[in-house]
Protein backbone atom coordinates (compact mmCIF):
# COMPACT_ATOMS: atom_id res chain seq x y z
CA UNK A 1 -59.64 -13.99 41.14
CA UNK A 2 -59.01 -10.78 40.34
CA UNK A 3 -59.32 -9.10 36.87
CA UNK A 4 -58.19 -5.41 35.81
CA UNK A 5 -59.45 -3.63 32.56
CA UNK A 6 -57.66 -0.95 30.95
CA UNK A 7 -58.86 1.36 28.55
CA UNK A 8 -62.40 0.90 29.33
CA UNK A 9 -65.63 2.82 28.12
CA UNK A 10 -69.32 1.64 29.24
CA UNK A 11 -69.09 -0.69 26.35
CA UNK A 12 -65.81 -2.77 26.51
CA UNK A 13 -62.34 -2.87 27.53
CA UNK A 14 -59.25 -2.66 25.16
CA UNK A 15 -57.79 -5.10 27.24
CA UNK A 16 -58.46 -7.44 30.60
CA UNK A 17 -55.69 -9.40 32.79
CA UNK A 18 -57.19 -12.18 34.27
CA UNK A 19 -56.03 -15.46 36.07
CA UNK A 20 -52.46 -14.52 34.54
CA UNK A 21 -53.74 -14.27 30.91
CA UNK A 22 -54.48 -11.28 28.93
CA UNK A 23 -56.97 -10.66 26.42
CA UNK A 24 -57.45 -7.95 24.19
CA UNK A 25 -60.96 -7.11 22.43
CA UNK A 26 -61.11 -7.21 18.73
CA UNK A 27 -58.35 -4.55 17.74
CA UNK A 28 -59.15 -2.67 14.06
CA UNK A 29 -57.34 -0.31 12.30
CA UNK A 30 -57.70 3.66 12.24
CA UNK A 31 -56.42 4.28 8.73
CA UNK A 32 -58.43 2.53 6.21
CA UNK A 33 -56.89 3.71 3.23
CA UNK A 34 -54.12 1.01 3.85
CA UNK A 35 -54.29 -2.43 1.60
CA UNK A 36 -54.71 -5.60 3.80
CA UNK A 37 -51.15 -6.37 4.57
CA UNK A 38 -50.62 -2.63 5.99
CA UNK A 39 -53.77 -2.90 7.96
CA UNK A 40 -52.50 -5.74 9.32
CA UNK A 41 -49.29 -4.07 10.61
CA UNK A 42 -51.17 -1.51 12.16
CA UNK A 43 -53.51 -3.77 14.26
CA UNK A 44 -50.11 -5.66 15.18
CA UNK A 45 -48.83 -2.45 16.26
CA UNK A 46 -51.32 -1.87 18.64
CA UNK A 47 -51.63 -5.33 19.97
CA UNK A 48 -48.08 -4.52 20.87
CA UNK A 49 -49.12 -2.07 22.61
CA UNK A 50 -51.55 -3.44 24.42
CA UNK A 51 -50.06 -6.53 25.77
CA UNK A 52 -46.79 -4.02 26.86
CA UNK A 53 -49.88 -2.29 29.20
CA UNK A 54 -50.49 -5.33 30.93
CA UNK A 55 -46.50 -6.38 30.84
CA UNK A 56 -46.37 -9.13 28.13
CA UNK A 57 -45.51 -9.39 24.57
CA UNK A 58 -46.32 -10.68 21.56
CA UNK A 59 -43.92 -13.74 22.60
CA UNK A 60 -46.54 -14.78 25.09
CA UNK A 61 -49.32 -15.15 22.97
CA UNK A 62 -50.99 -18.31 23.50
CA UNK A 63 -54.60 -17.84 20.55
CA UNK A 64 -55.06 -15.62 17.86
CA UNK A 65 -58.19 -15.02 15.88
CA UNK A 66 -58.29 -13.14 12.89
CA UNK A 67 -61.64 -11.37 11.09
CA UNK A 68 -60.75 -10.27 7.14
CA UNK A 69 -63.71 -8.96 5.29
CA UNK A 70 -62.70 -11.52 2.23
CA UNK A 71 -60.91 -14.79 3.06
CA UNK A 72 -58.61 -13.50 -0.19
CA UNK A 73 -56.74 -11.02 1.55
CA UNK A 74 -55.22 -13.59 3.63
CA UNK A 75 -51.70 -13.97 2.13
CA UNK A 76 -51.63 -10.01 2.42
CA UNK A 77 -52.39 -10.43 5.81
CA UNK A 78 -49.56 -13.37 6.42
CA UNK A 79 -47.19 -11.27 5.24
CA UNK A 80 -47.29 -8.28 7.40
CA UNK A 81 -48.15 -11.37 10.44
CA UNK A 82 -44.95 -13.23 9.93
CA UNK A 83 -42.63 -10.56 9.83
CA UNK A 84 -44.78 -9.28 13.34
CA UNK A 85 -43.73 -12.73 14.64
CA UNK A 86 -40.38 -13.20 13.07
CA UNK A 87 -40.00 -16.79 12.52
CA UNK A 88 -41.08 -17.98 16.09
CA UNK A 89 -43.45 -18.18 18.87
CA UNK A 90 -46.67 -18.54 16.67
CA UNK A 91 -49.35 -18.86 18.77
CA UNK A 92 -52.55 -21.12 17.94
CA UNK A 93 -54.75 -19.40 15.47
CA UNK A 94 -58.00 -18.77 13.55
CA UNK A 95 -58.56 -17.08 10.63
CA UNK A 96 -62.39 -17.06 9.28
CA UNK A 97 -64.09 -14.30 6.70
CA UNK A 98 -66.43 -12.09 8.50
CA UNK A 99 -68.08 -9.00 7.50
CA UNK A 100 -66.58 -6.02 9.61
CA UNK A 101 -68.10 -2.47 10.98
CA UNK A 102 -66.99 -0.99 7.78
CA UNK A 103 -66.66 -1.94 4.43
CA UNK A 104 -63.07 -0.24 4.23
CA UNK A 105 -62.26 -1.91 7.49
CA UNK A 106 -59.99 -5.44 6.11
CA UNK A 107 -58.63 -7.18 9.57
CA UNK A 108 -59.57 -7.58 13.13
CA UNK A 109 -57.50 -9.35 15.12
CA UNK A 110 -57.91 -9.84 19.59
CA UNK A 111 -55.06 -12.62 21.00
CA UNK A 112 -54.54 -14.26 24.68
CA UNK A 113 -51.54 -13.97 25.68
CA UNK A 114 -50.12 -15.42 29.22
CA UNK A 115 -48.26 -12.65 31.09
């Protein structure tokens, strides 16, 4: 089977096609002066972008698990989700408090998405 990484450093890989799936590593945001919900739409927009590298979308996204730094932010985080999915296609999902890298840092979010 074979598998191709993009965006890779020695450490990990952004994201990795495999077997007809795609899976991208835990995607954070860059600006962390952003609330929760705007966060949120940031890490979406990149997991856009990263499933268009390996030709997929968001449509095809099979799992979803979602980091927040406090379990309380997750309405915030719903609301900048369901407008990212717009009513359809939800794919199976996780959502579990964790503490992040940084204290500033709200989400993380990595999905599998078929291609």
């Amino acid at each position: 089977m074979p598998i191709t990484r993009h965006e890779s450093t020695a450490v990990y890989s952004k994201v990795t096609e495999a077997n007809g799936l795609v899976f991208t590593a835990g995607v954070i945001p860059t600006d962390l002066s952003r609330d929760c919900e705007g966060q949120t739409a940031e890490v979406l927009a990149e997991i856009d972008r990263l499933l268009a590298v390996c030709g997929t979308d968001k449509s095809k996204v099979v799992q979803a698990t979602v980091w927040l730094n406090d379990i309380r932010h997750r309405d915030a985080m719903n609301k900048s989700w369901t407008a990212w999915l717009g009513g359809k296609d939800a794919p199976a999902r996780a959502c579990v408090e964790a503490k992040l890298i940084d204290p500033r840092m709200l989400v993380e979010i990595s999905v599998v998405a078929a291609k």
